[in-house]
N, C-alpha and C. Protein backbone atom coordinates (compact mmCIF):
# COMPACT_ATOMS: atom_id res chain seq x y z
N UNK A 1 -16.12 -10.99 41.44
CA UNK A 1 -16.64 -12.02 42.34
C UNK A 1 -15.85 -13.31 42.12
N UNK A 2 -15.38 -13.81 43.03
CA UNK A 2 -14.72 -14.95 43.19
C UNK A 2 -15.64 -16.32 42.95
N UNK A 3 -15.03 -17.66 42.49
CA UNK A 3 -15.66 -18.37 42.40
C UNK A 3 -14.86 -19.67 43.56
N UNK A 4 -15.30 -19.94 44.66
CA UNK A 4 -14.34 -20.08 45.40
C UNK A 4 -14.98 -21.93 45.54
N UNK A 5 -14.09 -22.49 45.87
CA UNK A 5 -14.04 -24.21 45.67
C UNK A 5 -13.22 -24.95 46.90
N UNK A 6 -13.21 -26.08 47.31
CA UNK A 6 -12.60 -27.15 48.20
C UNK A 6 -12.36 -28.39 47.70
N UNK A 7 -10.83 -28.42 47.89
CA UNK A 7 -10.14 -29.73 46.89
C UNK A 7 -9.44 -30.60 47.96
N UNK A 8 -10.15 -31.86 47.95
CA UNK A 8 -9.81 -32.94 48.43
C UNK A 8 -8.86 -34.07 48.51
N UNK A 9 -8.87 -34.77 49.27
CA UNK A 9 -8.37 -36.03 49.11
C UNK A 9 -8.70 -37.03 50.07
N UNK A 10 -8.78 -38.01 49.36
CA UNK A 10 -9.68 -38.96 50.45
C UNK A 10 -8.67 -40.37 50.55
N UNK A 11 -7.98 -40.59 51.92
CA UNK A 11 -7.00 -41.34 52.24
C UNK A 11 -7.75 -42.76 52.62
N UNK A 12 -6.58 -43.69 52.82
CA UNK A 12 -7.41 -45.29 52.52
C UNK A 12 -8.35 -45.39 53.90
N UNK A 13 -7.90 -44.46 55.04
CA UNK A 13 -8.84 -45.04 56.11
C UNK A 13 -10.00 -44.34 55.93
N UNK A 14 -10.85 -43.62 55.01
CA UNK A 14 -11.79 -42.59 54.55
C UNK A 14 -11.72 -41.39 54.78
N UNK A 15 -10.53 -40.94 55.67
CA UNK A 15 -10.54 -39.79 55.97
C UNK A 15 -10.57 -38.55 54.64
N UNK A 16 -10.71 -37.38 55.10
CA UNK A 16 -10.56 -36.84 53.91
C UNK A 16 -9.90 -35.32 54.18
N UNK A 17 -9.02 -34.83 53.70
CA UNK A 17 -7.85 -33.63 53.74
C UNK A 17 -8.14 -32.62 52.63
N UNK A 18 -8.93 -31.51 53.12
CA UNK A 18 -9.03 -30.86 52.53
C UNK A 18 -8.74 -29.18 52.45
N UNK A 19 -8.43 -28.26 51.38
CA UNK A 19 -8.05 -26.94 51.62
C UNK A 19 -9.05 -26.00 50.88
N UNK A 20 -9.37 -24.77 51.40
CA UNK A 20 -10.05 -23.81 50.78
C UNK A 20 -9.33 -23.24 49.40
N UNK A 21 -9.67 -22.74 48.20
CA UNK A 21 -9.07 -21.92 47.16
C UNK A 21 -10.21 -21.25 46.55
N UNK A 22 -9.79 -20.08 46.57
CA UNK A 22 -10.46 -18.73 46.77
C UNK A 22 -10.98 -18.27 45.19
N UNK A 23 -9.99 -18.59 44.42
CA UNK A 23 -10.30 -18.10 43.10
C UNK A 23 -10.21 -18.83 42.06
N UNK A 24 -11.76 -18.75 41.10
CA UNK A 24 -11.26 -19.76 39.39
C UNK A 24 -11.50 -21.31 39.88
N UNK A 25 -12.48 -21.60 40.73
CA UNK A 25 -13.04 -22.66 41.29
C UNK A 25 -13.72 -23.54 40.37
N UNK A 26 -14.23 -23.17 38.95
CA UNK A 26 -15.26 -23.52 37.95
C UNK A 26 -14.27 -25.06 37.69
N UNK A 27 -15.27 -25.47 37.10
CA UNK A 27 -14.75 -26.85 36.29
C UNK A 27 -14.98 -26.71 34.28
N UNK A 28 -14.26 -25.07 34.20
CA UNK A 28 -13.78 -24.82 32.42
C UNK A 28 -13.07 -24.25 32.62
N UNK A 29 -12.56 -24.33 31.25
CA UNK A 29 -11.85 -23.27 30.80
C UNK A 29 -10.26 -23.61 31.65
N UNK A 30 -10.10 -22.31 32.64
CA UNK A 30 -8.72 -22.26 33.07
C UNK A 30 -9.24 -22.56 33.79
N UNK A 31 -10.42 -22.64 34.63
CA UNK A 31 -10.56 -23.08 36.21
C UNK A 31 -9.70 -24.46 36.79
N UNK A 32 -9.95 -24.14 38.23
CA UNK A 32 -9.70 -25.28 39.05
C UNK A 32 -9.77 -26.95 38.35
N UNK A 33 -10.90 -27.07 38.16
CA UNK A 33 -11.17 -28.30 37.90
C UNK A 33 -10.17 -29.21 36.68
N UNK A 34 -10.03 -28.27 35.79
CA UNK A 34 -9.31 -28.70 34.89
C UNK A 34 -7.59 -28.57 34.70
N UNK A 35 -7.57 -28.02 35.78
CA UNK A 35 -5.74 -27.40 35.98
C UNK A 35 -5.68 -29.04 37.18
N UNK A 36 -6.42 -29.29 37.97
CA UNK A 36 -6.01 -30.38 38.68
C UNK A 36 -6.18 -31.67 38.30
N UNK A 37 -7.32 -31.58 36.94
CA UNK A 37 -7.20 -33.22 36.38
C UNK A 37 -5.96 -32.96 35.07
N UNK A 38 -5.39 -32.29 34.90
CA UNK A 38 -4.24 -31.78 33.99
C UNK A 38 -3.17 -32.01 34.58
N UNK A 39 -2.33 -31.33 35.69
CA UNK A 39 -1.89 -31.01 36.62
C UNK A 39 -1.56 -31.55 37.75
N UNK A 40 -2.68 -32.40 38.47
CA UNK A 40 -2.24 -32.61 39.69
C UNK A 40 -3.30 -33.92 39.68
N UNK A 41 -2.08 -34.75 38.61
CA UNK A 41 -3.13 -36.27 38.43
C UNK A 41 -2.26 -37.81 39.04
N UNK A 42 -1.28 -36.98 40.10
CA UNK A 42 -0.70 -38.54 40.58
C UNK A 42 -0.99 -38.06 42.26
N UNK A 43 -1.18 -39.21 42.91
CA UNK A 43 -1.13 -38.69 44.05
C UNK A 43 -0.28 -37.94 45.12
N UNK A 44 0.76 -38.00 44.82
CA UNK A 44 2.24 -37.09 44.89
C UNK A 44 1.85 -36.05 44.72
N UNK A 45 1.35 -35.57 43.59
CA UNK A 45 1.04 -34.07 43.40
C UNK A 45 -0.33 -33.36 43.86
N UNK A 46 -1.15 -34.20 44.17
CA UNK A 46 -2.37 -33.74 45.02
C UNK A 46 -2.08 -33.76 46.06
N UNK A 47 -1.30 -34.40 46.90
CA UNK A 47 -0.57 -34.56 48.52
C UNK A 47 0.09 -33.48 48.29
N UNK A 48 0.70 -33.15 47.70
CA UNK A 48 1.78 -32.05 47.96
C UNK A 48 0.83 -30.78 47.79
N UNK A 49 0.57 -30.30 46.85
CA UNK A 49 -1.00 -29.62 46.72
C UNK A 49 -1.96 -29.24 48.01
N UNK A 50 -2.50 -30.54 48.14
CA UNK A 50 -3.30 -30.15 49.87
C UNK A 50 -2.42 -29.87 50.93
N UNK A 51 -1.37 -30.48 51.26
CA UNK A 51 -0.21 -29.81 52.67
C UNK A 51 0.39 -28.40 52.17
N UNK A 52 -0.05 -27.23 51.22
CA UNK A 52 0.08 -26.49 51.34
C UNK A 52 -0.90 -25.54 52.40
N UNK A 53 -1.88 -26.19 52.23
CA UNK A 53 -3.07 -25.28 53.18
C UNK A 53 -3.61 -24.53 52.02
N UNK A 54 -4.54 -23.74 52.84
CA UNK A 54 -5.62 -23.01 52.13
C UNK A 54 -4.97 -22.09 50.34
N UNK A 55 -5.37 -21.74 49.58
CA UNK A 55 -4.98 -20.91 48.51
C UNK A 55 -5.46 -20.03 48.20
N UNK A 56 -4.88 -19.14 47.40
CA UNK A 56 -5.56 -17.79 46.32
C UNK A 56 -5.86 -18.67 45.35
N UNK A 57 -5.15 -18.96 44.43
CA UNK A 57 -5.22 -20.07 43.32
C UNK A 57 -4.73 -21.08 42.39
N UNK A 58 -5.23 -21.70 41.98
CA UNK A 58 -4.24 -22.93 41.33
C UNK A 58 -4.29 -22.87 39.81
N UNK A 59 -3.28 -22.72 38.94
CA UNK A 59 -3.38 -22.40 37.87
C UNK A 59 -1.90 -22.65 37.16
N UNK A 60 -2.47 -23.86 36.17
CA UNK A 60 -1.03 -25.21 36.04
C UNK A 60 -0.65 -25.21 37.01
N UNK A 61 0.82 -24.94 36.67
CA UNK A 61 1.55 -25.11 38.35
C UNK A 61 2.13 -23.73 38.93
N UNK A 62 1.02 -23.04 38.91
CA UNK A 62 1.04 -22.02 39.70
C UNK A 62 0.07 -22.17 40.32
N UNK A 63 0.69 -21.83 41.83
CA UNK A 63 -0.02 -21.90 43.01
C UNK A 63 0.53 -20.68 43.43
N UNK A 64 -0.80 -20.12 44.44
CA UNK A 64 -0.52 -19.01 45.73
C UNK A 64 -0.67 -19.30 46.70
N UNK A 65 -0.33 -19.80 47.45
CA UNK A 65 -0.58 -20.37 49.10
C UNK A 65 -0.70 -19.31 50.62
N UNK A 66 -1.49 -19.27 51.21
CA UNK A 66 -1.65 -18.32 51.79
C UNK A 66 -0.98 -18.09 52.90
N UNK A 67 -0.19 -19.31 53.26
CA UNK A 67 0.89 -19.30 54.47
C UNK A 67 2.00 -19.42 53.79
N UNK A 68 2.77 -20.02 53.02
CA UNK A 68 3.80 -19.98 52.25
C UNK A 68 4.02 -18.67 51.53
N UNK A 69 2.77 -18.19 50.75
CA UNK A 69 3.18 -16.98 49.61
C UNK A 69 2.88 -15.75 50.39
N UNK A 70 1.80 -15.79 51.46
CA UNK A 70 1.50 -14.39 52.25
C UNK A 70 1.63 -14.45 53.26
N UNK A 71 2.52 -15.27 53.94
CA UNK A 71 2.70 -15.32 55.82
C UNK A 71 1.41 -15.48 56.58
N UNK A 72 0.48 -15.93 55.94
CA UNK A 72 -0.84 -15.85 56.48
C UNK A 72 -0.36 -17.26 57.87
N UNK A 73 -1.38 -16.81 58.40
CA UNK A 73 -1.15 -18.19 60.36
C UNK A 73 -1.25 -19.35 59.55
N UNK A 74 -0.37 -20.33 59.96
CA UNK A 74 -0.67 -21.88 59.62
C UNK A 74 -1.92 -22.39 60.01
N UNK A 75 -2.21 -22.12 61.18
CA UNK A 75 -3.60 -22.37 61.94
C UNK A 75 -5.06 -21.82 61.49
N UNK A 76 -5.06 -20.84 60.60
CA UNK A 76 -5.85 -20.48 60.00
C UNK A 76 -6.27 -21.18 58.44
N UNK A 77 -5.08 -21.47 58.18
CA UNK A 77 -4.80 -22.02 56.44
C UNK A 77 -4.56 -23.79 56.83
N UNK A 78 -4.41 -24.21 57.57
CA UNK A 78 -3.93 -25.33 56.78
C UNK A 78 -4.84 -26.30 56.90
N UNK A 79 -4.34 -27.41 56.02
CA UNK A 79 -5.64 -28.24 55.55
C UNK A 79 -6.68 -29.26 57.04
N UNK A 80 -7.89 -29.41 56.28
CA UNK A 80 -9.04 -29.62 57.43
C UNK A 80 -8.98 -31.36 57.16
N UNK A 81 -9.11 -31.67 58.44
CA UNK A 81 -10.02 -33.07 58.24
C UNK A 81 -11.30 -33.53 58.28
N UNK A 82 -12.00 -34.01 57.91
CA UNK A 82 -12.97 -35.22 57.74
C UNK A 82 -13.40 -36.19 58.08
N UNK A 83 -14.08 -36.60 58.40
CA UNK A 83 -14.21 -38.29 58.10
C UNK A 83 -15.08 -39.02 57.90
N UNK A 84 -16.39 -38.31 56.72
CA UNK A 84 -17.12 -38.54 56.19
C UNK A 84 -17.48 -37.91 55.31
N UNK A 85 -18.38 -38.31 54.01
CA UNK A 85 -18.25 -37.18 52.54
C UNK A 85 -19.20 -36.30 52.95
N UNK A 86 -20.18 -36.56 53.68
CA UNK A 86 -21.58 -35.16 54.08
C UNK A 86 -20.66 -34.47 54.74
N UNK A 87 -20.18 -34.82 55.68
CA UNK A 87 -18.99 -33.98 56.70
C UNK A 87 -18.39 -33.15 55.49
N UNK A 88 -18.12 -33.53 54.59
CA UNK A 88 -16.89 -32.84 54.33
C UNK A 88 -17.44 -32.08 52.78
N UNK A 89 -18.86 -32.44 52.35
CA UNK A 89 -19.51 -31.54 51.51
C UNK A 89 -20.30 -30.61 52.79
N UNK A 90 -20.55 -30.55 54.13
CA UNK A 90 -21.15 -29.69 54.86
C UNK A 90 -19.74 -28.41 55.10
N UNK A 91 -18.70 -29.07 55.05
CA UNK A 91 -17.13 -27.84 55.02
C UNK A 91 -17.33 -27.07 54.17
N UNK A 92 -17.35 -27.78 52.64
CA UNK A 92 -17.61 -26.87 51.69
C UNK A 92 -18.50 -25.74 51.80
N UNK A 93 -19.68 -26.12 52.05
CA UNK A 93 -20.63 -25.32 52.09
C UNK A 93 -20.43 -24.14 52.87
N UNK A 94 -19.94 -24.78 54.11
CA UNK A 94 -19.60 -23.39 54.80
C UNK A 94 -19.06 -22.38 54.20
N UNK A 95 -17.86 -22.94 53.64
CA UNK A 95 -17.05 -21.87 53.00
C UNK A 95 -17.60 -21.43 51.89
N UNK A 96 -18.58 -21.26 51.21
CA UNK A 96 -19.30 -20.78 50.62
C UNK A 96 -18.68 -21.34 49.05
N UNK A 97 -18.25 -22.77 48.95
CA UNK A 97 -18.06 -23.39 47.98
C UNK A 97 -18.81 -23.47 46.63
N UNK A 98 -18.55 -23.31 45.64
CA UNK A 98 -19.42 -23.24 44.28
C UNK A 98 -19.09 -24.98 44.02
N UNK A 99 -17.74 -24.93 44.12
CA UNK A 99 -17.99 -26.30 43.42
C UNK A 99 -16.66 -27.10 44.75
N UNK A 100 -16.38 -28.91 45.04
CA UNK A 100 -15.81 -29.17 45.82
C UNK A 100 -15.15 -30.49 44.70
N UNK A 101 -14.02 -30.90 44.96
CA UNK A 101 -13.11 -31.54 44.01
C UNK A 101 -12.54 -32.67 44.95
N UNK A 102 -12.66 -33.67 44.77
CA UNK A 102 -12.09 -34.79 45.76
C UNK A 102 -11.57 -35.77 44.71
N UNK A 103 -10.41 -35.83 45.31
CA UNK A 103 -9.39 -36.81 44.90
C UNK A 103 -9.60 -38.42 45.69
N UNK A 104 -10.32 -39.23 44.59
CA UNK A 104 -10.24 -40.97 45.37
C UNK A 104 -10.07 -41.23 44.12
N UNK A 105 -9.56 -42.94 44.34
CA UNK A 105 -9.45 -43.79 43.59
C UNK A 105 -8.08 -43.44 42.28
N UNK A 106 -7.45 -42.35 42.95
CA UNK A 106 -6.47 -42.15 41.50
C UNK A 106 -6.78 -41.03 40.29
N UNK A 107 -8.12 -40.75 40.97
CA UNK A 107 -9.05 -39.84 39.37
C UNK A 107 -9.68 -38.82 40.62
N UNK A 108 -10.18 -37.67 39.79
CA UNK A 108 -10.65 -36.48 40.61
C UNK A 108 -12.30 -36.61 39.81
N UNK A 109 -13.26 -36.35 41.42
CA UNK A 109 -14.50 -35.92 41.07
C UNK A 109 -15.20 -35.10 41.59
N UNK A 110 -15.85 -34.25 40.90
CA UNK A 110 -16.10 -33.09 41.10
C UNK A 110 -17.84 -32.87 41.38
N UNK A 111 -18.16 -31.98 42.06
CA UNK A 111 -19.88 -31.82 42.62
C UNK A 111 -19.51 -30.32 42.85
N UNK A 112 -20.60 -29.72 41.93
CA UNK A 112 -21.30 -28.48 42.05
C UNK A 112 -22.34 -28.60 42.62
N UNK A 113 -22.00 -27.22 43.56
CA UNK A 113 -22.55 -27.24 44.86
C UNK A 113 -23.93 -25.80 44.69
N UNK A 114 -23.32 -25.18 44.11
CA UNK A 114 -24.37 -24.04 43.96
C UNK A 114 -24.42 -23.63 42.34
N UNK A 115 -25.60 -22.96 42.67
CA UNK A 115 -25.90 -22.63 40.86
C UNK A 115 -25.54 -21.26 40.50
């Protein structure tokens, strides 16, 4: 069972850019949470990160991207907009998010979404 997550970024006009990743979503251990406050802690590297579009998973700097690594449709994968945080914790949800990761202010914060 996958633990599947939505990682953000929230640009100066509030908008917010976000992509699905499918696997290792937790905030331990090797998960998500901690490979991107490790990893992907300047904004350069979270921009570059989200304009990949959707993922398999992020792990250091290994990434699987689902249009880049599997020819998957751009239109299917690539990253969503926003432009409000309910808006964009109601995305998560859809996608059946455990936990959602948004990048503001320079620092990443994280909300678990299900138990």
């Amino acid at each position: 069972m996958s633990t599947r997550c939505l990682i953000a970024i929230q640009y100066e006009d509030q908008r917010y850019k976000s992509i699905y990743c499918h696997n290792d979503g937790y905030d331990y251990g090797n998960g998500v949470g901690p490979t991107l406050r490790t990893c992907f802690n300047t904004l350069e590297a979270v921009r570059s990160l989200v304009e990949l579009g959707d993922v398999s998973y992020v792990h250091d700097s290994e990434i699987y991207a689902y249009h880049r690594d599997r020819g998957d449709s751009w239109e299917q994968t690539k990253p969503r907009l926003t432009y409000q945080k309910q808006e964009l914790i109601d995305l998560a949800l859809a996608c059946d998010a455990d936990y959602l990761y948004i990048y503001e202010d320079q620092q990443w914060s994280s909300v678990k979404l299900r138990v």
